[in-house]
C-alpha atoms as a PDB file:
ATOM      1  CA  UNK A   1      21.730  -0.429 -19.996  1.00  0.00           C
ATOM      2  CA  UNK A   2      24.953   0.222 -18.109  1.00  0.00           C
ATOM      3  CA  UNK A   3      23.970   2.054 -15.557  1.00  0.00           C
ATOM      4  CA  UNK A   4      20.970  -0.211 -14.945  1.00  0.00           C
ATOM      5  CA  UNK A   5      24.259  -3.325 -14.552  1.00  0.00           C
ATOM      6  CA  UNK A   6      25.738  -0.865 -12.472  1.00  0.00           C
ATOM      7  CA  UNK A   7      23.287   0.066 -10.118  1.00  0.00           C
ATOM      8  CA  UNK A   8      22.776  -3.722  -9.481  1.00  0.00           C
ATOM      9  CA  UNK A   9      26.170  -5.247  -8.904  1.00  0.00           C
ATOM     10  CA  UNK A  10      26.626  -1.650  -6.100  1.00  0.00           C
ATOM     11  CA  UNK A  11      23.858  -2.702  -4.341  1.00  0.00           C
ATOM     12  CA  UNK A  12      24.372  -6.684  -4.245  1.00  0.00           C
ATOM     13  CA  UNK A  13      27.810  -5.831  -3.353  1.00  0.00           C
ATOM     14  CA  UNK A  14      26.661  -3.499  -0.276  1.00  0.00           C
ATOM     15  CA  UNK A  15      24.569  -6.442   0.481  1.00  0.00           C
ATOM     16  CA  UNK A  16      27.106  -8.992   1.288  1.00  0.00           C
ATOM     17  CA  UNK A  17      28.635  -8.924   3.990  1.00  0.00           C
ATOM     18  CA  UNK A  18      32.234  -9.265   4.161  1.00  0.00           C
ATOM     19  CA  UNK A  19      32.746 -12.917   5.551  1.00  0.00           C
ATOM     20  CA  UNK A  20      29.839 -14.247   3.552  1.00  0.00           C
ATOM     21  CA  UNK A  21      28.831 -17.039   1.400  1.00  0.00           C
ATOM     22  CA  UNK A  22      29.870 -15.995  -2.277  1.00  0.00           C
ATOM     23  CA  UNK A  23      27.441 -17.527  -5.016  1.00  0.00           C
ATOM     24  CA  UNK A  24      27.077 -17.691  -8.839  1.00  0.00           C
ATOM     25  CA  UNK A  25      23.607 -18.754 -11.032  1.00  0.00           C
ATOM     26  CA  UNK A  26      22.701 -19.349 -14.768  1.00  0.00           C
ATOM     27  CA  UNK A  27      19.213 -19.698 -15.374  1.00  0.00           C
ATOM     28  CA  UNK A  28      17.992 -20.642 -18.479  1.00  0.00           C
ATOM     29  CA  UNK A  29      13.737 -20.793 -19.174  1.00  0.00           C
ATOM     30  CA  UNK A  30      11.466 -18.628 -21.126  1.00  0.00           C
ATOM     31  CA  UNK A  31       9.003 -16.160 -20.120  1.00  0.00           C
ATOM     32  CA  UNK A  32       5.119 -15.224 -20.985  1.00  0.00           C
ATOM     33  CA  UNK A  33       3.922 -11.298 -21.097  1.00  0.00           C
ATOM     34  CA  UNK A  34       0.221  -9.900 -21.042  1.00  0.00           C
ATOM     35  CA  UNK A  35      -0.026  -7.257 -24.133  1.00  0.00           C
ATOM     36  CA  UNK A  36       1.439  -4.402 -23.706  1.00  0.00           C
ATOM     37  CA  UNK A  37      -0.912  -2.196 -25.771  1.00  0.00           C
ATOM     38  CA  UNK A  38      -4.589  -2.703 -26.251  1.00  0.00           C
ATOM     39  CA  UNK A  39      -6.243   0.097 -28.798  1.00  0.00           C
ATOM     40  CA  UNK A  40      -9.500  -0.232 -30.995  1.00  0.00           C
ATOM     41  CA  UNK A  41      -8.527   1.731 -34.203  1.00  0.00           C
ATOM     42  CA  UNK A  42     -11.966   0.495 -36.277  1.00  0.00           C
ATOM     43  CA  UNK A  43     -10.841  -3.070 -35.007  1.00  0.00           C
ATOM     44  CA  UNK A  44      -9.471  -4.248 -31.677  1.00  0.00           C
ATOM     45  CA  UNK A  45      -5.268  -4.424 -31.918  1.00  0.00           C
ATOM     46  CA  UNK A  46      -3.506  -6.037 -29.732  1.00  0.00           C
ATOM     47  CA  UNK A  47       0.509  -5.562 -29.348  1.00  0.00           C
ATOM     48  CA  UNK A  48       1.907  -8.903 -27.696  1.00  0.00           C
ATOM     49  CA  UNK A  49       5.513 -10.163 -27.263  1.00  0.00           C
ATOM     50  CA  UNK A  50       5.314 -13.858 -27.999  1.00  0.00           C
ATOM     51  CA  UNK A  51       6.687 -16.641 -25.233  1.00  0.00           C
ATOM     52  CA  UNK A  52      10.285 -15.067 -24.835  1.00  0.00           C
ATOM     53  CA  UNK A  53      13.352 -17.314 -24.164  1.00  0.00           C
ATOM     54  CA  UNK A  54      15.641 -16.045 -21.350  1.00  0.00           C
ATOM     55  CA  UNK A  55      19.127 -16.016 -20.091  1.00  0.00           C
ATOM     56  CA  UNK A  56      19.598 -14.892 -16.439  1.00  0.00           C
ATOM     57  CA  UNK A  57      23.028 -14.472 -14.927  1.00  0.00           C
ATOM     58  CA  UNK A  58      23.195 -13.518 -10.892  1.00  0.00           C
ATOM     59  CA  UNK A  59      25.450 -12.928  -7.962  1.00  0.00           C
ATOM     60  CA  UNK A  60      24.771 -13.348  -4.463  1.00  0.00           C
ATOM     61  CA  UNK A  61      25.673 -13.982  -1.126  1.00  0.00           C
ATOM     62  CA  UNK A  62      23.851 -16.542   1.988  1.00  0.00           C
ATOM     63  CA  UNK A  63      23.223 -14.003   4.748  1.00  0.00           C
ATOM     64  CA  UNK A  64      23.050 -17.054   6.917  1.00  0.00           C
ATOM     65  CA  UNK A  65      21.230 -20.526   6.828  1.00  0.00           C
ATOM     66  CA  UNK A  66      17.579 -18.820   5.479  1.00  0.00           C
ATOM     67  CA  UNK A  67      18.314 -16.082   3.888  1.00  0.00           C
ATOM     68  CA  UNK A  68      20.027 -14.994   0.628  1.00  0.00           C
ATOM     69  CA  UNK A  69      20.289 -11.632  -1.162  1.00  0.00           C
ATOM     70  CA  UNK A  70      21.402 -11.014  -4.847  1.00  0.00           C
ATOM     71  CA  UNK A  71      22.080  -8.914  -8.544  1.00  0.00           C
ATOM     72  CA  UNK A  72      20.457 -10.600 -11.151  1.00  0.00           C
ATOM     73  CA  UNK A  73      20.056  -9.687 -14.715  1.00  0.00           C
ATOM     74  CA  UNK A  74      17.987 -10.987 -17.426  1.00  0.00           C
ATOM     75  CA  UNK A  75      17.677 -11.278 -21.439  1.00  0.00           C
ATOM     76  CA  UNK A  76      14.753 -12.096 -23.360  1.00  0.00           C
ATOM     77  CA  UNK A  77      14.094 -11.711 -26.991  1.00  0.00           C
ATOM     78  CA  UNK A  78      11.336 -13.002 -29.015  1.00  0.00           C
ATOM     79  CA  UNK A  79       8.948 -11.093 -31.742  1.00  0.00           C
ATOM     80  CA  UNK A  80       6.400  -8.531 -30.659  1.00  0.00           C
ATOM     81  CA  UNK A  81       2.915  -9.094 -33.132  1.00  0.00           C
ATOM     82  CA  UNK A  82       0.105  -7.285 -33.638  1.00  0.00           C
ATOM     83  CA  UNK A  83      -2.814  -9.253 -33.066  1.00  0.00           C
ATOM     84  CA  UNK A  84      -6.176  -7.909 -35.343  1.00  0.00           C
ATOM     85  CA  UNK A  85      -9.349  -9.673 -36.731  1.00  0.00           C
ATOM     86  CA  UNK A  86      -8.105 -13.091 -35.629  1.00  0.00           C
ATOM     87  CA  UNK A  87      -4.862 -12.683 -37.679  1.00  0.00           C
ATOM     88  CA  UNK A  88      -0.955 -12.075 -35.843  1.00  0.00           C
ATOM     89  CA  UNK A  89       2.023 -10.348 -38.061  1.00  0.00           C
ATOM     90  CA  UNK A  90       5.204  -9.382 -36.371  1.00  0.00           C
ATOM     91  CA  UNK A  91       5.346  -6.175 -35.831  1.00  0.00           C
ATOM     92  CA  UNK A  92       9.697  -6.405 -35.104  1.00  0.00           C
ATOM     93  CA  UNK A  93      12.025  -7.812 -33.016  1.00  0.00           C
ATOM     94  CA  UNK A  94      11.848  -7.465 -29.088  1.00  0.00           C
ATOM     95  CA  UNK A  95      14.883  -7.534 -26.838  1.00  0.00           C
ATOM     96  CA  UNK A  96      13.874  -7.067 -22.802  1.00  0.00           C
ATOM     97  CA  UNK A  97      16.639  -6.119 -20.637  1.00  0.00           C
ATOM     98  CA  UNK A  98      15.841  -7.018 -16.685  1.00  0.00           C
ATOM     99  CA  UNK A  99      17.963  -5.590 -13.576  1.00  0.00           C
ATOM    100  CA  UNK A 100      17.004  -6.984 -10.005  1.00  0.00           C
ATOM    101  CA  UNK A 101      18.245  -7.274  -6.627  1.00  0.00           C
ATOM    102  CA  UNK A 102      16.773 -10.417  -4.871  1.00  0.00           C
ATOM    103  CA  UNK A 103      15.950 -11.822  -1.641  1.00  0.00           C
ATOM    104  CA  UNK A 104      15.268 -14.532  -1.123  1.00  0.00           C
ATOM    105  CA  UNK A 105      14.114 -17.198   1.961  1.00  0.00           C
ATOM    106  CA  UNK A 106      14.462 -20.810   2.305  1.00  0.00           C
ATOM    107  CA  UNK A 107      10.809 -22.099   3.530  1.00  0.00           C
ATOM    108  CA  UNK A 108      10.853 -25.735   3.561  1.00  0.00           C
ATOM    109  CA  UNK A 109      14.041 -28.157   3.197  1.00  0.00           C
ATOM    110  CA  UNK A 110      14.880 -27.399  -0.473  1.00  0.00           C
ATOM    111  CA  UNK A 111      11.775 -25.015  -1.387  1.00  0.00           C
ATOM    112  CA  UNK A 112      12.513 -21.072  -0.930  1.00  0.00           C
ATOM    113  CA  UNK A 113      10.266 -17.917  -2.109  1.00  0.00           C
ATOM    114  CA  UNK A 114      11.793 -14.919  -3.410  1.00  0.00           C
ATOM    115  CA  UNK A 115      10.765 -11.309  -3.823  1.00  0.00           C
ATOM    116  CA  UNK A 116      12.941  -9.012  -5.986  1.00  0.00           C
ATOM    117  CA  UNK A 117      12.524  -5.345  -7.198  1.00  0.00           C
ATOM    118  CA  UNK A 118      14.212  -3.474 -10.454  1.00  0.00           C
ATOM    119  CA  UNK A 119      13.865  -2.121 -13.525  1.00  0.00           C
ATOM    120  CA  UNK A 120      13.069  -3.102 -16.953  1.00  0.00           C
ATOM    121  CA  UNK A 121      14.144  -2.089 -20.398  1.00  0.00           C
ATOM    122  CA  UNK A 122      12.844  -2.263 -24.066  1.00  0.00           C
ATOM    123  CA  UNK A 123      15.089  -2.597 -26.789  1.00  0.00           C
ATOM    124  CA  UNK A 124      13.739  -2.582 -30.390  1.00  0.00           C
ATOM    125  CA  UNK A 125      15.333  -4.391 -32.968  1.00  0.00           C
ATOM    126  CA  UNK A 126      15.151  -3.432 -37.099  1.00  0.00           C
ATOM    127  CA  UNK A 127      12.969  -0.386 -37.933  1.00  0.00           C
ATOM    128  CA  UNK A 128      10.818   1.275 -35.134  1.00  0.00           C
ATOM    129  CA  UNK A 129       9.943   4.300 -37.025  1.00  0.00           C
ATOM    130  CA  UNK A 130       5.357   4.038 -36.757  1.00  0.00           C
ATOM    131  CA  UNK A 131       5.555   1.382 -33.934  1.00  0.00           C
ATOM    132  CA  UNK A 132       5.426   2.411 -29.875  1.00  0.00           C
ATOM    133  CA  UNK A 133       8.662   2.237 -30.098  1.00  0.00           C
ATOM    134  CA  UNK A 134       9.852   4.756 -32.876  1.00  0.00           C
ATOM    135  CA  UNK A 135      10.939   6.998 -29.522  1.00  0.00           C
ATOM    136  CA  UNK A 136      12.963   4.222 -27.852  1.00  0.00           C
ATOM    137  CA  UNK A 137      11.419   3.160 -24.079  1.00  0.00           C
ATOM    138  CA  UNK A 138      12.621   4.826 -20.559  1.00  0.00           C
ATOM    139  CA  UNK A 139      13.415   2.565 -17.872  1.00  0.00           C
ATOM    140  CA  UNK A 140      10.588   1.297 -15.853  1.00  0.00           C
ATOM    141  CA  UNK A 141      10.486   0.011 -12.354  1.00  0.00           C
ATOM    142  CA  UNK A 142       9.107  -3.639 -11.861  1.00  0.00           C
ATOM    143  CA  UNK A 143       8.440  -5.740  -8.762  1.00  0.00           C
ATOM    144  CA  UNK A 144       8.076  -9.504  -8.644  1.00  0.00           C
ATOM    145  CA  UNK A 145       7.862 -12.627  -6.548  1.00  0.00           C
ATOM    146  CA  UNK A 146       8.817 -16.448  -7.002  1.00  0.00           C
ATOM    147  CA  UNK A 147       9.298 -19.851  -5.619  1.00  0.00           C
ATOM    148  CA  UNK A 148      12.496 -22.475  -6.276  1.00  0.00           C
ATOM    149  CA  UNK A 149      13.240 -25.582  -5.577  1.00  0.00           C
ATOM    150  CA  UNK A 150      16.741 -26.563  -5.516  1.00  0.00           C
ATOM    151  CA  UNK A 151      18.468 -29.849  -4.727  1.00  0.00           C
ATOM    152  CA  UNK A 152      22.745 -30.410  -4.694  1.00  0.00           C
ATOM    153  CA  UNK A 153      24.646 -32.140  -7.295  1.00  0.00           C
ATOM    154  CA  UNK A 154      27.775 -32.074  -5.829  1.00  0.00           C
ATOM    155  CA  UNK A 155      29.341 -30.098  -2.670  1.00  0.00           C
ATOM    156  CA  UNK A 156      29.389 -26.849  -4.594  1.00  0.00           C
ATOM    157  CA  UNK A 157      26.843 -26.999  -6.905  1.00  0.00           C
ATOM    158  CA  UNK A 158      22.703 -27.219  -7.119  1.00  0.00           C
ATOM    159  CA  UNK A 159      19.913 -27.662  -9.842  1.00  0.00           C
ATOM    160  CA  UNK A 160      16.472 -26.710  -9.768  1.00  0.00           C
ATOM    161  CA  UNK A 161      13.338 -25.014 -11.223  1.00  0.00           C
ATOM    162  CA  UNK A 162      12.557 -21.827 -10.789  1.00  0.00           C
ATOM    163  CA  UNK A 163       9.276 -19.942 -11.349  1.00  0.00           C
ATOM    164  CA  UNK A 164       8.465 -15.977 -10.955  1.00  0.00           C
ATOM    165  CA  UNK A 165       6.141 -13.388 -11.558  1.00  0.00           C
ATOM    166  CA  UNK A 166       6.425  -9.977 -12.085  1.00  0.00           C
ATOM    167  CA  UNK A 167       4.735  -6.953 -13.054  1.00  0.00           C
ATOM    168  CA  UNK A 168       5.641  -3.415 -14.668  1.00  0.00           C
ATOM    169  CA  UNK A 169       3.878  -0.193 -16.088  1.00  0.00           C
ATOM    170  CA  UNK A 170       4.801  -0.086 -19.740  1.00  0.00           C
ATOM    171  CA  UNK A 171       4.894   3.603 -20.845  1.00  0.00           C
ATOM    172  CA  UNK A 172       6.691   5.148 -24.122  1.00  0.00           C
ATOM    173  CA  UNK A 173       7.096   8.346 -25.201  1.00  0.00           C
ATOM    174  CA  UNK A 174       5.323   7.717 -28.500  1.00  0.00           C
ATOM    175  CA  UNK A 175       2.177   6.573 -26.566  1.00  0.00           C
ATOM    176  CA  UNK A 176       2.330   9.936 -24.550  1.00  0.00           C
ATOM    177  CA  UNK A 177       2.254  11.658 -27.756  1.00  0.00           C
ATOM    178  CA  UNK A 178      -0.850   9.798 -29.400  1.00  0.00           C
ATOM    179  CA  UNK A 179      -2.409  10.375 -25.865  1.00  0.00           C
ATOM    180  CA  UNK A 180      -2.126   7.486 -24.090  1.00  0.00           C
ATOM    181  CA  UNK A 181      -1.715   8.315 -20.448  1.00  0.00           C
ATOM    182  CA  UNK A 182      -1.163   6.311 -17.255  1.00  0.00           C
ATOM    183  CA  UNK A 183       0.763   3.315 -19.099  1.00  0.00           C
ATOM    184  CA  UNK A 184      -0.711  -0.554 -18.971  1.00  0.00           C
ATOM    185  CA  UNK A 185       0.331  -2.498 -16.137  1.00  0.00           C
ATOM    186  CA  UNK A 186       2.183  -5.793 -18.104  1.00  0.00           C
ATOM    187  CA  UNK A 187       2.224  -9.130 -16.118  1.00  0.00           C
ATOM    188  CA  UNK A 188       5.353 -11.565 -17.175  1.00  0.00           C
ATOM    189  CA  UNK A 189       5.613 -15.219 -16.224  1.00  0.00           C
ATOM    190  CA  UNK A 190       8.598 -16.902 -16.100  1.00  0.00           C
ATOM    191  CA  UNK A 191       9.829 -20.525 -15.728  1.00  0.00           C
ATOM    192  CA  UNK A 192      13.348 -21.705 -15.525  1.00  0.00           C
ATOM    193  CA  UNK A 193      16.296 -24.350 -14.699  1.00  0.00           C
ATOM    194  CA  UNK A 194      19.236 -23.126 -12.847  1.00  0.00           C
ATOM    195  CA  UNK A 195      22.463 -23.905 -11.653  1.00  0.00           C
ATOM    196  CA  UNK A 196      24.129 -22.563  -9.086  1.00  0.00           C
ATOM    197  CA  UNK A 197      27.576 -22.452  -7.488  1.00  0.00           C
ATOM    198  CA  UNK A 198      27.934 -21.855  -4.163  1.00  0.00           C
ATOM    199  CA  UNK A 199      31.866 -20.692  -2.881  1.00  0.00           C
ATOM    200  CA  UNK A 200      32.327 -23.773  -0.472  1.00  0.00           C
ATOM    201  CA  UNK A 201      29.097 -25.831   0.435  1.00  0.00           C
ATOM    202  CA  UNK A 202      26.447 -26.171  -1.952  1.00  0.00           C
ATOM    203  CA  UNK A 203      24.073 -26.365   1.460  1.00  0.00           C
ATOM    204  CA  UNK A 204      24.834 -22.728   3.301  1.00  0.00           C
ATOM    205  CA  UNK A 205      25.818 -22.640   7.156  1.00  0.00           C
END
C-alpha cells in the first residue's frame, strides 16, 4: 500500500506547476460494487461486498480557471457475503484501498466532470484461509469518471456532492489456481460530500 501512496503524491506533485493553486479535499460518501465472483458449485454463489462507506483524502492543484489535476486516495470497508439459494452470510471483512490521479474540468458555472486512472487494492480482514482471498490480492489497475458540483462557503473553502464511477478487473491468485482465468470486470458506484480548501480563493483564477 505504500508504494501505491507513493506513486500518487510523485505524480500529483509533477503535476503542479510551481506557481499554482495549492488545494486540499475530504470526501466522505459510500460506495456500491457489482460481485466480484459469480460460480455455480450445484447452486449459483454469488461473492458481493455490501454498500461500502468511504473516506477519500486528495491533493491538487488549479492548472488555471478550467482545469484541475490531483492524488487522491480512498478507504472503504464493509462485509463481503456470499449470496446462495436466496440466503446472504458474511463471508469476512473487506477493506478496499484506492490510489488515483485526477483531472478534472469545470463544465458549467459550479458543475465539473472528472476522469481519473489508478489502482486498486484488496485487503482481507480475520481469516482468509478457503475464501478468494486465502492468497492475498495483487494490485489492479482501475479507470473511472465523475461529475461534482461544488458551491463556496467562504473565500477558501467549498461544499458539494460528488458522484463517480469506476471499473476494475478483479483477479486473485487463488482464482488462478481453481482455474478461473481472465478475472471479472467489477463496476463501483460512488456518492459523496466534500469539502475542499483551496490555498487563497475558493473560486480559481
Amino acid at each position: 500500500m505504500s508504494r501505491l501512496v507513493k506513486a500518487v503524491a510523485v505524480l500529483a506533485a509533477v503535476a503542479a506547476p510551481a506557481r499554482a493553486q495549492v488545494t486540499a479535499e475530504v470526501l466522505v460518501g459510500a460506495a456500491w460494487s457489482s460481485p466480484l465472483v459469480e460460480d455455480v458449485i450445484v447452486n449459483a454463489i454469488t461473492l458481493q461486498p455490501q454498500i461500502a462507506p468511504g473516506l477519500t483524502a486528495s491533493v491538487g492543484t488549479w492548472l488555471n480557471a478550467r482545469y484541475h489535476v490531483g492524488g487522491r486516495i480512498r478507504w472503504a470497508r464493509s462485509d463481503l457475503k456470499r449470496h446462495e439459494l436466496g440466503e446472504r452470510t458474511s463471508v469476512l471483512p473487506l477493506t478496499v484501498w484506492t490510489g488515483t490521479i485526477v483531472f478534472e474540468r469545470k463544465m458549467w458555472r459550479s458543475v465539473a466532470a472528472e476522469v481519473w486512472f489508478g489502482g486498486i487494492k484488496y485487503a482481507a480482514g480475520g481469516d482468509a484461509d478457503g475464501t478468494v482471498f486465502q492468497d492475498g490480492s495483487s494490485l489492479m489497475a482501475t479507470l473511472g469518471l465523475g461529475v461534482r458540483a461544488d458551491r463556496a462557503i467562504t473565500d477558501r473553502l467549498t461544499i458539494g456532492i460528488h458522484v463517480g464511477y469506476d471499473a476494475h478487473q478483479f483477479d486473485t491468485q487463488t482464482l488462478r489456481t481453481a482455474g478461473f482465468t481472465g478475472g471479472r470486470i467489477v463496476h463501483r458506484v460512488a456518492v459523496s460530500a466534500s469539502l475542499r480548501w483551496s490555498q487563497r480563493h475558493a473560486t480559481p483564477f
